[in-house]
N, C-alpha and C. Protein backbone atom coordinates (compact mmCIF):
# COMPACT_ATOMS: atom_id res chain seq x y z
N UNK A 1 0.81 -1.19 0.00
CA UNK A 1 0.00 0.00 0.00
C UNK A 1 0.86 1.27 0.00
N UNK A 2 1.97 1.12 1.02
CA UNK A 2 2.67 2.34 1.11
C UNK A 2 4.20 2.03 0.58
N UNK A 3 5.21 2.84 0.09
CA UNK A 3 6.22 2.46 0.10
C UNK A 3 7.42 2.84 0.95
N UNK A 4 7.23 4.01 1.09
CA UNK A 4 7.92 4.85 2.05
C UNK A 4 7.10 6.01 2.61
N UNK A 5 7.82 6.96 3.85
CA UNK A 5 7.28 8.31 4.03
C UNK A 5 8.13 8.84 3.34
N UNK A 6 7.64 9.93 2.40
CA UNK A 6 7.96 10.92 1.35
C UNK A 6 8.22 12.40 2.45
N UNK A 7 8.05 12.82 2.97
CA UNK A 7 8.69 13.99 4.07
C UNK A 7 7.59 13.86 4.86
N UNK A 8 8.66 14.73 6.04
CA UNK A 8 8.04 15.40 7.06
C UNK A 8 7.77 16.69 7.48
N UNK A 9 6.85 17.11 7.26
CA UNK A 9 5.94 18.39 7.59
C UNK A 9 5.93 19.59 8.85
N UNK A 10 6.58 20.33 8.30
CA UNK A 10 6.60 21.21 10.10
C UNK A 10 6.24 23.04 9.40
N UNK A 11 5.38 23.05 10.48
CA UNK A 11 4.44 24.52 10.33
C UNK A 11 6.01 25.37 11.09
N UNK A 12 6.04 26.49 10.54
CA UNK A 12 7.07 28.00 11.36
C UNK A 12 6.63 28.78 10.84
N UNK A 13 6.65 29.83 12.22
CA UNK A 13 6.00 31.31 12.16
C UNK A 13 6.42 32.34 10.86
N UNK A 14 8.06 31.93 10.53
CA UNK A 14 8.57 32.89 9.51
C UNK A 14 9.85 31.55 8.29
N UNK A 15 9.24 31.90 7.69
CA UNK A 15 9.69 30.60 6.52
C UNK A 15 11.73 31.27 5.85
N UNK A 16 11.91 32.60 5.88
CA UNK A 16 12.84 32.95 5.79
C UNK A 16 14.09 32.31 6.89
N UNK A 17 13.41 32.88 8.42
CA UNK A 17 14.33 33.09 9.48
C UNK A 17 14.29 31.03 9.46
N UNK A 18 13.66 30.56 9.35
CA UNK A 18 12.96 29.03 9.39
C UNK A 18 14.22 28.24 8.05
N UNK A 19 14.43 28.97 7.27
CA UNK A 19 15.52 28.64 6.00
C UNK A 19 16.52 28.61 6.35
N UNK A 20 17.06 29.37 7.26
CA UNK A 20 18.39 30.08 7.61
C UNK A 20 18.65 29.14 8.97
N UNK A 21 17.52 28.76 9.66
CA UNK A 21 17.92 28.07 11.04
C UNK A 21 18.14 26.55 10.32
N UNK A 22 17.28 25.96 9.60
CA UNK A 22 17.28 24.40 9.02
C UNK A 22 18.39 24.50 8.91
N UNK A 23 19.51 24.93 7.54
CA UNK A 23 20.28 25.49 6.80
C UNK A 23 21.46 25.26 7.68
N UNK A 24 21.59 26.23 8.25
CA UNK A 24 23.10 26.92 9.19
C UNK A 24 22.94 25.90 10.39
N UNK A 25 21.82 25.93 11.56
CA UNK A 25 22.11 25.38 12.75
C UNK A 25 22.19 23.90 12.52
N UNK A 26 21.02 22.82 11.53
CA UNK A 26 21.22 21.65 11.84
C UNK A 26 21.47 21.37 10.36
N UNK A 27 22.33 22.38 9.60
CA UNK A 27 23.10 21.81 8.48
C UNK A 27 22.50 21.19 7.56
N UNK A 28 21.01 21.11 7.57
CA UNK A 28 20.71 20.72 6.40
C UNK A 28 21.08 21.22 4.67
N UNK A 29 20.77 20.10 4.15
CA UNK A 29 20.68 20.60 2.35
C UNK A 29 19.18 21.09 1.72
N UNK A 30 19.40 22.18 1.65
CA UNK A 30 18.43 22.83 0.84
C UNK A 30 18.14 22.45 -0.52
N UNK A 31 16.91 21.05 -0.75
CA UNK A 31 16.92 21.04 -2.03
C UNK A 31 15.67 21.80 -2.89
N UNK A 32 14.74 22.18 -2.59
CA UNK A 32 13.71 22.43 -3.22
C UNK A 32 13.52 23.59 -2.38
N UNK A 33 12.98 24.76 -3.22
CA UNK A 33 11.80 25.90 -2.89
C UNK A 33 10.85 26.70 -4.17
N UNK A 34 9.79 26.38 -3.07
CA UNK A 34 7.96 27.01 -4.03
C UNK A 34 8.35 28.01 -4.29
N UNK A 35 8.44 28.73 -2.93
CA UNK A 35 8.23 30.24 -2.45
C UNK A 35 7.00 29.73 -1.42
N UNK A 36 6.76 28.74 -1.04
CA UNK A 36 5.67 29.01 -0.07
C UNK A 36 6.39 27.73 0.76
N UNK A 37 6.95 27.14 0.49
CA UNK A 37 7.66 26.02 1.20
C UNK A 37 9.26 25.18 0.79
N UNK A 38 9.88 25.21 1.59
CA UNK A 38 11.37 24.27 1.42
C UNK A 38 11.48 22.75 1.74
N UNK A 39 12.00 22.29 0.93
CA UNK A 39 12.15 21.19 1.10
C UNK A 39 14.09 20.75 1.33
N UNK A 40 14.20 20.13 2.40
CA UNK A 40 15.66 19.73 2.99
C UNK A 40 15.66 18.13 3.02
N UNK A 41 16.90 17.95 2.57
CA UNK A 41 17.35 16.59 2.55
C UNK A 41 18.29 16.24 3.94
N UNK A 42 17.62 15.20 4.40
CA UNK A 42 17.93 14.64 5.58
C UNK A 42 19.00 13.41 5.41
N UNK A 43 20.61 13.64 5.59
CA UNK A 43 21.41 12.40 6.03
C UNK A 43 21.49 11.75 4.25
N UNK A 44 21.65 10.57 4.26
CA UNK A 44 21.21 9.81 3.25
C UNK A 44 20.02 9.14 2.94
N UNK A 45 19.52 9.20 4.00
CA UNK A 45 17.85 8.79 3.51
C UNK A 45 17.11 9.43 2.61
N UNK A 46 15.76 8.57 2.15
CA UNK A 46 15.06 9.36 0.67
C UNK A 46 14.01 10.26 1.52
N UNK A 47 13.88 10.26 3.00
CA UNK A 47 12.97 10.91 3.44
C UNK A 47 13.36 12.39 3.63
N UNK A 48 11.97 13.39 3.61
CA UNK A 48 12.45 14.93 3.44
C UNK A 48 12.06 15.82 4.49
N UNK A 49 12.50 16.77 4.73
CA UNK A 49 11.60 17.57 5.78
C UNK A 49 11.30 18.84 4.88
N UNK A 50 9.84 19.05 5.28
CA UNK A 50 8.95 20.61 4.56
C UNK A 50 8.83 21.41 5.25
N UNK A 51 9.30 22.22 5.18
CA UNK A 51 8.89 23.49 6.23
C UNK A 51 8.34 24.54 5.55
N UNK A 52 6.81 25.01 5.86
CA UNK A 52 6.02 26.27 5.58
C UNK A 52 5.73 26.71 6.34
N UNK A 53 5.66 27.73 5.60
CA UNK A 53 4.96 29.11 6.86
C UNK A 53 3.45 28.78 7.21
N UNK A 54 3.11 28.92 8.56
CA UNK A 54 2.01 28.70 9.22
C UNK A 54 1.71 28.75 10.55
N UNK A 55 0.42 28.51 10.68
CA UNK A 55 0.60 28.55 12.69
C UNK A 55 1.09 27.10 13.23
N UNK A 56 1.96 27.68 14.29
CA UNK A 56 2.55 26.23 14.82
C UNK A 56 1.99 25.90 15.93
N UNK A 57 1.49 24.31 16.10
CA UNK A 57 0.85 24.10 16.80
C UNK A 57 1.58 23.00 17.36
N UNK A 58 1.08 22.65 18.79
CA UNK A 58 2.08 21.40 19.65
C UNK A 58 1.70 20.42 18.94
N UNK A 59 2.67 19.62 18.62
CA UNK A 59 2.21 18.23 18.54
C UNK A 59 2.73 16.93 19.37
N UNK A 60 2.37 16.12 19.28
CA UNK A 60 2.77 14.76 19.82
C UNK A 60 3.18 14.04 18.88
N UNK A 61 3.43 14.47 17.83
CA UNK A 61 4.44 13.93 16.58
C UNK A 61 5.55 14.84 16.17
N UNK A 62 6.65 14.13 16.51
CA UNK A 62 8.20 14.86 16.54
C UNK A 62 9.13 14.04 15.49
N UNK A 63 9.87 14.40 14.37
CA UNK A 63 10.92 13.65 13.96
C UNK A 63 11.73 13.13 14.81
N UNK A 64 12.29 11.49 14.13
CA UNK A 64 13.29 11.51 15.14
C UNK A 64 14.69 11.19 14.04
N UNK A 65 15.56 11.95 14.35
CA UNK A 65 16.90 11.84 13.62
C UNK A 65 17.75 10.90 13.97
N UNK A 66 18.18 10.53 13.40
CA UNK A 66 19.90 9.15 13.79
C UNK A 66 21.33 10.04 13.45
N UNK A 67 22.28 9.99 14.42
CA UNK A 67 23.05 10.29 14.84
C UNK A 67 24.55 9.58 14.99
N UNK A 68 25.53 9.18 13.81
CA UNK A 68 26.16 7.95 14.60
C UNK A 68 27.34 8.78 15.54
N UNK A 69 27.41 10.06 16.28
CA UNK A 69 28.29 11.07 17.20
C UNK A 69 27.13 11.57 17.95
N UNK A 70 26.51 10.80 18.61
CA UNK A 70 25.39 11.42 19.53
C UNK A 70 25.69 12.66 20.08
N UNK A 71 26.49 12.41 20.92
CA UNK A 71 27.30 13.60 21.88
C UNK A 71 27.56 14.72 21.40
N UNK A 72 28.72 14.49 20.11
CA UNK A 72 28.86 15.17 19.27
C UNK A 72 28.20 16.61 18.90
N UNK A 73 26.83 15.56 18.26
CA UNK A 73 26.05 16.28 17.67
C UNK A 73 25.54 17.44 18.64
N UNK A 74 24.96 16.84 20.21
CA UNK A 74 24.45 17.50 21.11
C UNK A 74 24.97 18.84 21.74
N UNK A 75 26.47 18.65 21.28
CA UNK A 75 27.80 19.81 21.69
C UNK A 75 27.30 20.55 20.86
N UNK A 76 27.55 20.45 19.32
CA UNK A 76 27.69 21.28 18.08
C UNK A 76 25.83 21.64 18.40
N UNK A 77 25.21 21.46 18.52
CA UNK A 77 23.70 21.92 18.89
C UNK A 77 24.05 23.32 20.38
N UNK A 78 24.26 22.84 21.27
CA UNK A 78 24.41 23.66 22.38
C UNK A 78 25.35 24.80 21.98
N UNK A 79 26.68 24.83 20.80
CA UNK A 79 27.33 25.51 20.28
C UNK A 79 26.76 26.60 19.59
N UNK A 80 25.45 26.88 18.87
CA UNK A 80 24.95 26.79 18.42
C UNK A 80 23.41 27.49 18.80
N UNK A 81 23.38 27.69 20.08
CA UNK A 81 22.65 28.15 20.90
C UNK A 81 21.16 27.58 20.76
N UNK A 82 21.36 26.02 20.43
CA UNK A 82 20.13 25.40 21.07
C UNK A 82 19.86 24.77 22.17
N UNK A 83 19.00 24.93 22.77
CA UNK A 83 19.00 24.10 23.64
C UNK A 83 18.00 22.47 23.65
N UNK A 84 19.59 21.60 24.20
CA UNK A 84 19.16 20.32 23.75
C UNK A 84 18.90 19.60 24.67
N UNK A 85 18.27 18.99 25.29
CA UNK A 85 18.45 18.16 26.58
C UNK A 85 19.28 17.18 27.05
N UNK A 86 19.72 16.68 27.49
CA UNK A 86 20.64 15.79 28.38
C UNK A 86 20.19 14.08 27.65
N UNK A 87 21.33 13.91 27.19
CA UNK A 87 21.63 12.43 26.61
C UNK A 87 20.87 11.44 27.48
N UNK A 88 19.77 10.53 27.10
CA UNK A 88 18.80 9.57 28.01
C UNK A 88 19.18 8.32 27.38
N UNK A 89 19.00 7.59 28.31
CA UNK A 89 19.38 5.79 27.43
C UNK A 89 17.99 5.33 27.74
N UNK A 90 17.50 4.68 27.06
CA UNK A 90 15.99 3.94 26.99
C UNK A 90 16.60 2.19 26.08
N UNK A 91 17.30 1.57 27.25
CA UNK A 91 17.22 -0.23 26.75
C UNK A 91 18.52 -0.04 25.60
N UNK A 92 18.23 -0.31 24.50
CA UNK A 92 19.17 0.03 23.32
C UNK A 92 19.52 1.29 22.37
N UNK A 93 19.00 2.09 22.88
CA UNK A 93 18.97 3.39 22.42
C UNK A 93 19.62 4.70 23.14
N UNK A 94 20.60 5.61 22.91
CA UNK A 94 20.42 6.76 23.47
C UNK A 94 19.75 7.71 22.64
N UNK A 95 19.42 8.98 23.56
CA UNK A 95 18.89 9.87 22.48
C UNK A 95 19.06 11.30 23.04
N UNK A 96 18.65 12.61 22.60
CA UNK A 96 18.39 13.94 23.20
C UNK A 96 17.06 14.56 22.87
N UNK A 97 16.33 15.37 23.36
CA UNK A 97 15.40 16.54 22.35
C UNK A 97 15.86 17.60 22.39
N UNK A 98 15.33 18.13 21.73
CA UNK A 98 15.93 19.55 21.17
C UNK A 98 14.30 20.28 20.49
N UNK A 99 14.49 21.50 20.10
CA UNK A 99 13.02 22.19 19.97
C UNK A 99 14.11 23.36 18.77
N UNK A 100 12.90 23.44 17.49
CA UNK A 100 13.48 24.35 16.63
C UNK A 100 13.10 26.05 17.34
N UNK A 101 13.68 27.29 16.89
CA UNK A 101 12.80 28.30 17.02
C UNK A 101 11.72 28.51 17.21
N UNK A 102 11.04 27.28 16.84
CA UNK A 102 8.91 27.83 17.00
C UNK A 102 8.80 27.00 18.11
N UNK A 103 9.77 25.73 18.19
CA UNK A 103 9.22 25.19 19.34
C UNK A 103 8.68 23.89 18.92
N UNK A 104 8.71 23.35 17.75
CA UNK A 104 8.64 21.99 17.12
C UNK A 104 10.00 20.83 17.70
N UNK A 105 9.39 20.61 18.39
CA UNK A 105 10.22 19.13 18.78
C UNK A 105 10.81 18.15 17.83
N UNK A 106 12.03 17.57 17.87
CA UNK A 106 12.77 16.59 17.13
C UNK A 106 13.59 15.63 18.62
N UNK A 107 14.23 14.55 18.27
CA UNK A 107 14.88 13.97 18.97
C UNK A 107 15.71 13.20 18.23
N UNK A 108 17.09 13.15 18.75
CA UNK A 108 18.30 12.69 18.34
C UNK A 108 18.68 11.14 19.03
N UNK A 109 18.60 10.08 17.71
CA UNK A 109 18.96 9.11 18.64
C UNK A 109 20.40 8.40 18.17
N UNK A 110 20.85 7.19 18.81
CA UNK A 110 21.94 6.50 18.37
C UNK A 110 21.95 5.15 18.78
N UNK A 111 21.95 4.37 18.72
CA UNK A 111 21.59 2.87 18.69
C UNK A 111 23.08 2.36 19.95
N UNK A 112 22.41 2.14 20.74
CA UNK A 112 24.19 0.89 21.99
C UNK A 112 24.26 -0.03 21.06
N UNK A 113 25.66 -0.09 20.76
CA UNK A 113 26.39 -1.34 20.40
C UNK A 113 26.00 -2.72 21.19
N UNK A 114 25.61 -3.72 20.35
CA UNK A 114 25.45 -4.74 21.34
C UNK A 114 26.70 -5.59 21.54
């Protein structure tokens, strides 16, 4: 029925300042723009993230990114002047959250070596 998810969708207040944060803070590749929305390429995966301008609303659906420099990443984030939360282990997994400018949640994970 399905084959993959084709992107992920996130509403921001200002689609410019929203270009420039994707872009610069979490380094994405800018591949596509309408003028009413961007599209960024995530890692090597075929999946995308969209970001348009709109009202942002909470959700209980957050990307979650893979990381193989967890820590790393969490430094160069705090560098960066985000604020990320404190590295959690859940069984086989570590991970962090982190919140863009509007306040859209993501979480950073990395798989324990078994």
């Amino acid at each position: 029925m399905f084959s993959k998810i084709d992107t992920v969708h996130i509403q921001v207040k200002n689609l410019k300042r929203a270009q420039h944060w994707y872009g610069e803070v979490l380094e994405l590749e800018q591949v596509f723009d309408s003028g009413k929305y961007l599209v960024f390429k995530i890692g090597v995966g075929e999946t995308t993230l969209t970001i348009q301008e709109g009202e942002v609303r909470s959700s209980s659906v957050k990307p979650i990114l893979f990381s193989d420099a967890l820590e790393e990443t969490r430094l160069k984030l705090l560098e960066k002047n985000v604020k990320a939360g404190e590295i959690e282990v859940d069984e086989d997994v570590t991970y962090f959250e982190f919140h863009d400018m509007d306040g859209n949640g993501f979480e950073v994970c990395q798989y324990i070596p078994l």
